[in-house]
C-alpha atoms as a PDB file:
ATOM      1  CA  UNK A   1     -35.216   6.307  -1.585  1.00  0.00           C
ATOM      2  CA  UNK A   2     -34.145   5.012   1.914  1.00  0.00           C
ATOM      3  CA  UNK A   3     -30.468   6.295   2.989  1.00  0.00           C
ATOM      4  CA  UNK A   4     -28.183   3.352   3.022  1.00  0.00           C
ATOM      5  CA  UNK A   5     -27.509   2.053   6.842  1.00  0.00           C
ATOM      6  CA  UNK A   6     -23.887   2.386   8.559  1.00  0.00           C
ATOM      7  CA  UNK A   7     -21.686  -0.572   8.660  1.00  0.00           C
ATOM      8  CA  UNK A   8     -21.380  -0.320  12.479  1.00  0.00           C
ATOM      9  CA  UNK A   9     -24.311   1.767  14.254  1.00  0.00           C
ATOM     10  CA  UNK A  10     -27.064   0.552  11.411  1.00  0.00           C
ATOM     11  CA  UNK A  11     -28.051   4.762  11.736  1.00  0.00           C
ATOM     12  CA  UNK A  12     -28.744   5.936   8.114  1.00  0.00           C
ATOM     13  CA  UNK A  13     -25.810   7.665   6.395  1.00  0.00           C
ATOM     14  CA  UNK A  14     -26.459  11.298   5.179  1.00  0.00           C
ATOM     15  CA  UNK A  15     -25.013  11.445   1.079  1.00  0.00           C
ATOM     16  CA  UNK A  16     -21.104  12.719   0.859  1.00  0.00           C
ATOM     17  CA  UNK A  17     -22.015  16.342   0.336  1.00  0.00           C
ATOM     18  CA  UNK A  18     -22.802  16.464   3.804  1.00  0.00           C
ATOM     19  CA  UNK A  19     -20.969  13.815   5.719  1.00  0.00           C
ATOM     20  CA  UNK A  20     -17.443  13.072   5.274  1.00  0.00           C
ATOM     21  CA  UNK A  21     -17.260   9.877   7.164  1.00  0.00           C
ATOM     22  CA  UNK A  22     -19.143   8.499   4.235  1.00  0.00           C
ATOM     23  CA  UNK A  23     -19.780   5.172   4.133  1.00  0.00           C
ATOM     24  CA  UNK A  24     -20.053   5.458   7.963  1.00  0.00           C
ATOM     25  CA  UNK A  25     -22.786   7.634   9.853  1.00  0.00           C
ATOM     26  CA  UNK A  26     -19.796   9.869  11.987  1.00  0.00           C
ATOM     27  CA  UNK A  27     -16.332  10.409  12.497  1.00  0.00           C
ATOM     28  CA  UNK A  28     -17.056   7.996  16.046  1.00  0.00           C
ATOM     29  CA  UNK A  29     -18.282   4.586  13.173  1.00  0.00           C
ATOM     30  CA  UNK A  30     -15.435   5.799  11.134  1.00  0.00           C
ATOM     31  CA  UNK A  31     -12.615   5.406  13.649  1.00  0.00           C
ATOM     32  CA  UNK A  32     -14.562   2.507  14.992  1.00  0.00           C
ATOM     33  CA  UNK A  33     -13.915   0.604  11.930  1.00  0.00           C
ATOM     34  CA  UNK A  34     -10.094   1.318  12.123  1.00  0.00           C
ATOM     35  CA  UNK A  35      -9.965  -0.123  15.330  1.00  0.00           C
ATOM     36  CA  UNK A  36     -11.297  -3.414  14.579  1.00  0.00           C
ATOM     37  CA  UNK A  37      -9.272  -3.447  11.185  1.00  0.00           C
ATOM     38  CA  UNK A  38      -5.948  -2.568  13.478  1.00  0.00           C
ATOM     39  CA  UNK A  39      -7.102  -5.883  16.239  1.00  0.00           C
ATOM     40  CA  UNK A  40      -7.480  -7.957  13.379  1.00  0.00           C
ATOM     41  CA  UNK A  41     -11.447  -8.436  13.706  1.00  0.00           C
ATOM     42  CA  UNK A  42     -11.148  -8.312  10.438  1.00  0.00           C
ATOM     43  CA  UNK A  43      -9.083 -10.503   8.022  1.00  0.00           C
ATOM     44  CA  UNK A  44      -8.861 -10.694   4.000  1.00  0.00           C
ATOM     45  CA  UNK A  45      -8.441 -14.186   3.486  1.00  0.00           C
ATOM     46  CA  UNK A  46      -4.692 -15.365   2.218  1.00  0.00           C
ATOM     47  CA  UNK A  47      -5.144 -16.805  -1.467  1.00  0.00           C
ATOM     48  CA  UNK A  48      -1.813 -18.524  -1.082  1.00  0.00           C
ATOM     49  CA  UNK A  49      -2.623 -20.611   2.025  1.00  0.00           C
ATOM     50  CA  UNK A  50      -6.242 -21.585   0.356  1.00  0.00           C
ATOM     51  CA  UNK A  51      -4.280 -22.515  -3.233  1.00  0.00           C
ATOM     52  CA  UNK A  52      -2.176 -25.027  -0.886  1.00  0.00           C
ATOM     53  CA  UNK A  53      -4.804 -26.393   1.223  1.00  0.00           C
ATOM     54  CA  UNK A  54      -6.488 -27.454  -2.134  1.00  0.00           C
ATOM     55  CA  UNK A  55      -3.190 -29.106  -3.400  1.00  0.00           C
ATOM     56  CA  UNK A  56      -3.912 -31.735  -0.361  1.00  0.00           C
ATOM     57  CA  UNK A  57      -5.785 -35.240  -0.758  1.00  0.00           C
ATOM     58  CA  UNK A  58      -9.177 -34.952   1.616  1.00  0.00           C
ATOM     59  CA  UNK A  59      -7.702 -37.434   3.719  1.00  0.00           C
ATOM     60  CA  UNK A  60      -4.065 -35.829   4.429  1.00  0.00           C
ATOM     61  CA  UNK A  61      -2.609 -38.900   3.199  1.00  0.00           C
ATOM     62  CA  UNK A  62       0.645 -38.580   0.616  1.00  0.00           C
ATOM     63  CA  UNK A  63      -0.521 -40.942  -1.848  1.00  0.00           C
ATOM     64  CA  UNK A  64       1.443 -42.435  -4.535  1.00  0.00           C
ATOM     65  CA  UNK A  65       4.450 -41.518  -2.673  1.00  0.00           C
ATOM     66  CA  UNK A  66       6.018 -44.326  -0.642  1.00  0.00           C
ATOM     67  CA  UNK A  67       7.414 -44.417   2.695  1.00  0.00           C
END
């Protein structure tokens, strides 16, 4: 069975036993990672601000309300 690739260098990963940057190749991909996580390459989408998006018609119009 192939080892499984690292998230950042695509280098196969050695199993836990002997690496302990696992799921990352070396301490280097490891703090890699971090760094983009810190600059906000990265992002979890908000739930909150996708729940209210949906709330709004297609068009941005207010209907049934009027003005």
């Amino acid at each position: 069975m192939p080892l499984p690739p690292c998230p950042i260098c695509q280098k196969p990963v050695p199993p836990r036993p002997e690496n302990t940057s696992q799921p990352f190749c070396s301490r280097r991909c490891r703090a890699v990672d971090l760094g983009r996580w810190l600059g906000e390459e990265y992002r979890v989408p908000d739930r909150q601000v996708d729940e209210q998006e949906d709330e709004l018609p297609p068009d941005g119009s207010n209907r049934g309300h009027d003005a």
